[in-house]
Protein backbone atom coordinates (compact mmCIF):
# COMPACT_ATOMS: atom_id res chain seq x y z
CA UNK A 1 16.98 -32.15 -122.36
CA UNK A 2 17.75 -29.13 -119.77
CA UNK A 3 20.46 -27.21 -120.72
CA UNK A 4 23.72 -27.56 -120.20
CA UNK A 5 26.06 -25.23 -118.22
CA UNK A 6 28.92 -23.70 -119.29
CA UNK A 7 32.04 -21.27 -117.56
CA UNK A 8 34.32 -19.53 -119.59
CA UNK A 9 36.15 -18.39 -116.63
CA UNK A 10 38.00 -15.38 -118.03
CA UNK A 11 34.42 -13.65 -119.13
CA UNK A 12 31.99 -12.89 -116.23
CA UNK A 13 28.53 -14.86 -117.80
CA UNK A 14 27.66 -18.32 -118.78
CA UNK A 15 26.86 -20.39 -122.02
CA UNK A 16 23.79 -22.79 -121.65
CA UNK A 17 23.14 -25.20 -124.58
CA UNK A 18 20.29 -27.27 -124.99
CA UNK A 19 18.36 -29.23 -127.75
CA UNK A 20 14.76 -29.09 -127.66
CA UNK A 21 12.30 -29.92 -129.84
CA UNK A 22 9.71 -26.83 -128.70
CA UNK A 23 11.49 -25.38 -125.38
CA UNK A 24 8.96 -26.15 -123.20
CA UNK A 25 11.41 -27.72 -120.38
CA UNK A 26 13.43 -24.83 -120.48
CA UNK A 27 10.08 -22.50 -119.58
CA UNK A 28 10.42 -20.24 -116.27
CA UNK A 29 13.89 -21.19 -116.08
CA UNK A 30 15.73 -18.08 -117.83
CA UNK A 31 15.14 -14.53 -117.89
CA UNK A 32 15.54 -12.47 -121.54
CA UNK A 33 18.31 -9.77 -120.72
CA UNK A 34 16.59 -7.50 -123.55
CA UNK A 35 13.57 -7.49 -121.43
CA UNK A 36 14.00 -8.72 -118.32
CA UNK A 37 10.83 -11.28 -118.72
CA UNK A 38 10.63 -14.84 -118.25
CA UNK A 39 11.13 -16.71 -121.60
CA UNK A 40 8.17 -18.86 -122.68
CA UNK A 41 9.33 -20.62 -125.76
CA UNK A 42 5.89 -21.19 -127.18
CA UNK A 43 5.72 -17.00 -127.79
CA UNK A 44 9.08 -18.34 -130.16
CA UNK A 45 7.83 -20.87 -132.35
CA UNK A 46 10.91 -22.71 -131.84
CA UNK A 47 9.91 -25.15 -133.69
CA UNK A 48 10.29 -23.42 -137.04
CA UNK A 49 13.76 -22.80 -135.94
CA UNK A 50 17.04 -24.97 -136.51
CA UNK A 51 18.45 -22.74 -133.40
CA UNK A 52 18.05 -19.85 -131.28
CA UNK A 53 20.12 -17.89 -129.42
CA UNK A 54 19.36 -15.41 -126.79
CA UNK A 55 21.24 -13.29 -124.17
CA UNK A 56 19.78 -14.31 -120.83
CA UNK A 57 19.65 -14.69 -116.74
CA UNK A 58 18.86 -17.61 -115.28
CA UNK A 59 16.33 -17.22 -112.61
CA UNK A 60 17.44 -20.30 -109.98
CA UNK A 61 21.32 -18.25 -109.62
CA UNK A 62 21.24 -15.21 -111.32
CA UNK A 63 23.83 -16.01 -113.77
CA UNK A 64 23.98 -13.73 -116.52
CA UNK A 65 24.79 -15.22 -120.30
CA UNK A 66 23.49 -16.50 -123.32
CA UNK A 67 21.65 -19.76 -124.38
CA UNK A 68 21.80 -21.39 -127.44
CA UNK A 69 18.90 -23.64 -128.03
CA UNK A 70 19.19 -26.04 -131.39
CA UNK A 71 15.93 -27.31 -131.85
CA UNK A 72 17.14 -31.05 -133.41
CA UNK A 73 20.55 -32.96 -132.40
CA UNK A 74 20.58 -32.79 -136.37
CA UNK A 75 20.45 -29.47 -136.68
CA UNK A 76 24.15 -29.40 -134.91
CA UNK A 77 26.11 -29.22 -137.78
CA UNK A 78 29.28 -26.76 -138.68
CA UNK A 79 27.12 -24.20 -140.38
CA UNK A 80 24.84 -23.93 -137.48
CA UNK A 81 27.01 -24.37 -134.72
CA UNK A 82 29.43 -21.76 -136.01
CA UNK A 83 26.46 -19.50 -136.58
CA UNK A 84 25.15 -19.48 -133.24
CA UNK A 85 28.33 -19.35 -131.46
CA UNK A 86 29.09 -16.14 -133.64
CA UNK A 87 25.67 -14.55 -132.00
CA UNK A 88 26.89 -15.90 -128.91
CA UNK A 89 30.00 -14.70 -129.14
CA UNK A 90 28.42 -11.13 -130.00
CA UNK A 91 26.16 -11.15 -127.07
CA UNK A 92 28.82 -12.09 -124.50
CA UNK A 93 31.01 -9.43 -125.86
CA UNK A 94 28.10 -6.62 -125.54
CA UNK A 95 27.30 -7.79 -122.26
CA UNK A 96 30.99 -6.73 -121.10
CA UNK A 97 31.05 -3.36 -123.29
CA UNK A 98 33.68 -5.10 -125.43
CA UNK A 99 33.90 -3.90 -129.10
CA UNK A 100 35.07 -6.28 -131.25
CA UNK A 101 37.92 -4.64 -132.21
CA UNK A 102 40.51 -7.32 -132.67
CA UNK A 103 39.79 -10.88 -134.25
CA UNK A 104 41.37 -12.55 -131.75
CA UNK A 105 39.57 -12.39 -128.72
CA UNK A 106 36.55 -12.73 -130.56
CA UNK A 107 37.17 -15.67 -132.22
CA UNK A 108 39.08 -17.65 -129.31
CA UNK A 109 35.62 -16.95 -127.34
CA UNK A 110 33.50 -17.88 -130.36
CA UNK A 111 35.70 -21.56 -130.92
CA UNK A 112 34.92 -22.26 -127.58
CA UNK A 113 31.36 -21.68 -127.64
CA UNK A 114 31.58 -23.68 -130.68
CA UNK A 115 33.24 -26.05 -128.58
CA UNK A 116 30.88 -26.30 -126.07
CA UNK A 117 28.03 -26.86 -128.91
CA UNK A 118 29.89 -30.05 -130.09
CA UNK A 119 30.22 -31.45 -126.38
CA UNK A 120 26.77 -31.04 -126.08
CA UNK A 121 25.64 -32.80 -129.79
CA UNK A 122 28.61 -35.40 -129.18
CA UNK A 123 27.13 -35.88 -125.41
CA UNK A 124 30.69 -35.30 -123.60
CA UNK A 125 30.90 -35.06 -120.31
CA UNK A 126 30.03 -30.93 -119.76
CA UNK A 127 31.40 -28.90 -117.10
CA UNK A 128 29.14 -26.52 -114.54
């Protein structure tokens, strides 16, 4: 599965979600904002992962965000979702100097990334 593309509209990145058993079909296709080299998910060992979740460009547009990768459909459960989308969450925030001073924003950004997770494990129609 590629990943799937998220907007958040009120924050200036993306959110793309994929499941993947090794990564391997996402390789070449983002950039790791730490960085600034192509991700090549084999240097991961994604596979000894239930999820991973990195702060990224995408190469093809330039679109700055974060990908969550879950490494089984099965793996997609509360815990995990609501773990990653907390990273997520973190990530997006940091990218737009925001301190997480007040709960709120935070966790409205981190439902919806949580959100997005369960569209993707449920396989509802996603929106670019």
């Amino acid at each position: 599965m590629s990943a799937k593309r998220f907007d958040p509209v009120i924050y200036p990145q993306k959110l793309w979600v994929s499941v993947s058993k090794d990564g391997t079909e996402l390789n070449g296709m983002f950039r790791h904002k730490a960085t600034d080299e192509i991700i090549r998910f084999e240097e991961y060992d994604v596979k000894n992962f239930e999820a991973l979740t990195f702060p990224v460009s995408e190469v093809e547009t330039g679109y700055h965000g974060v990908l969550i990768v879950y490494t089984k459909q099965k793996y997609m459960t509360c815990k995990t979702i609501a773990h990653e989308a907390v990273h997520a969450a973190g990530y997006m925030f940091q990218h737009i100097g925001q301190e997480i001073d007040s709960n709120e924003p935070f966790a409205f950004l981190t439902g919806w990334i949580a959100d997005c997770c369960w569209k993707v494990k449920t396989n509802k129609k996603t929106f670019k």
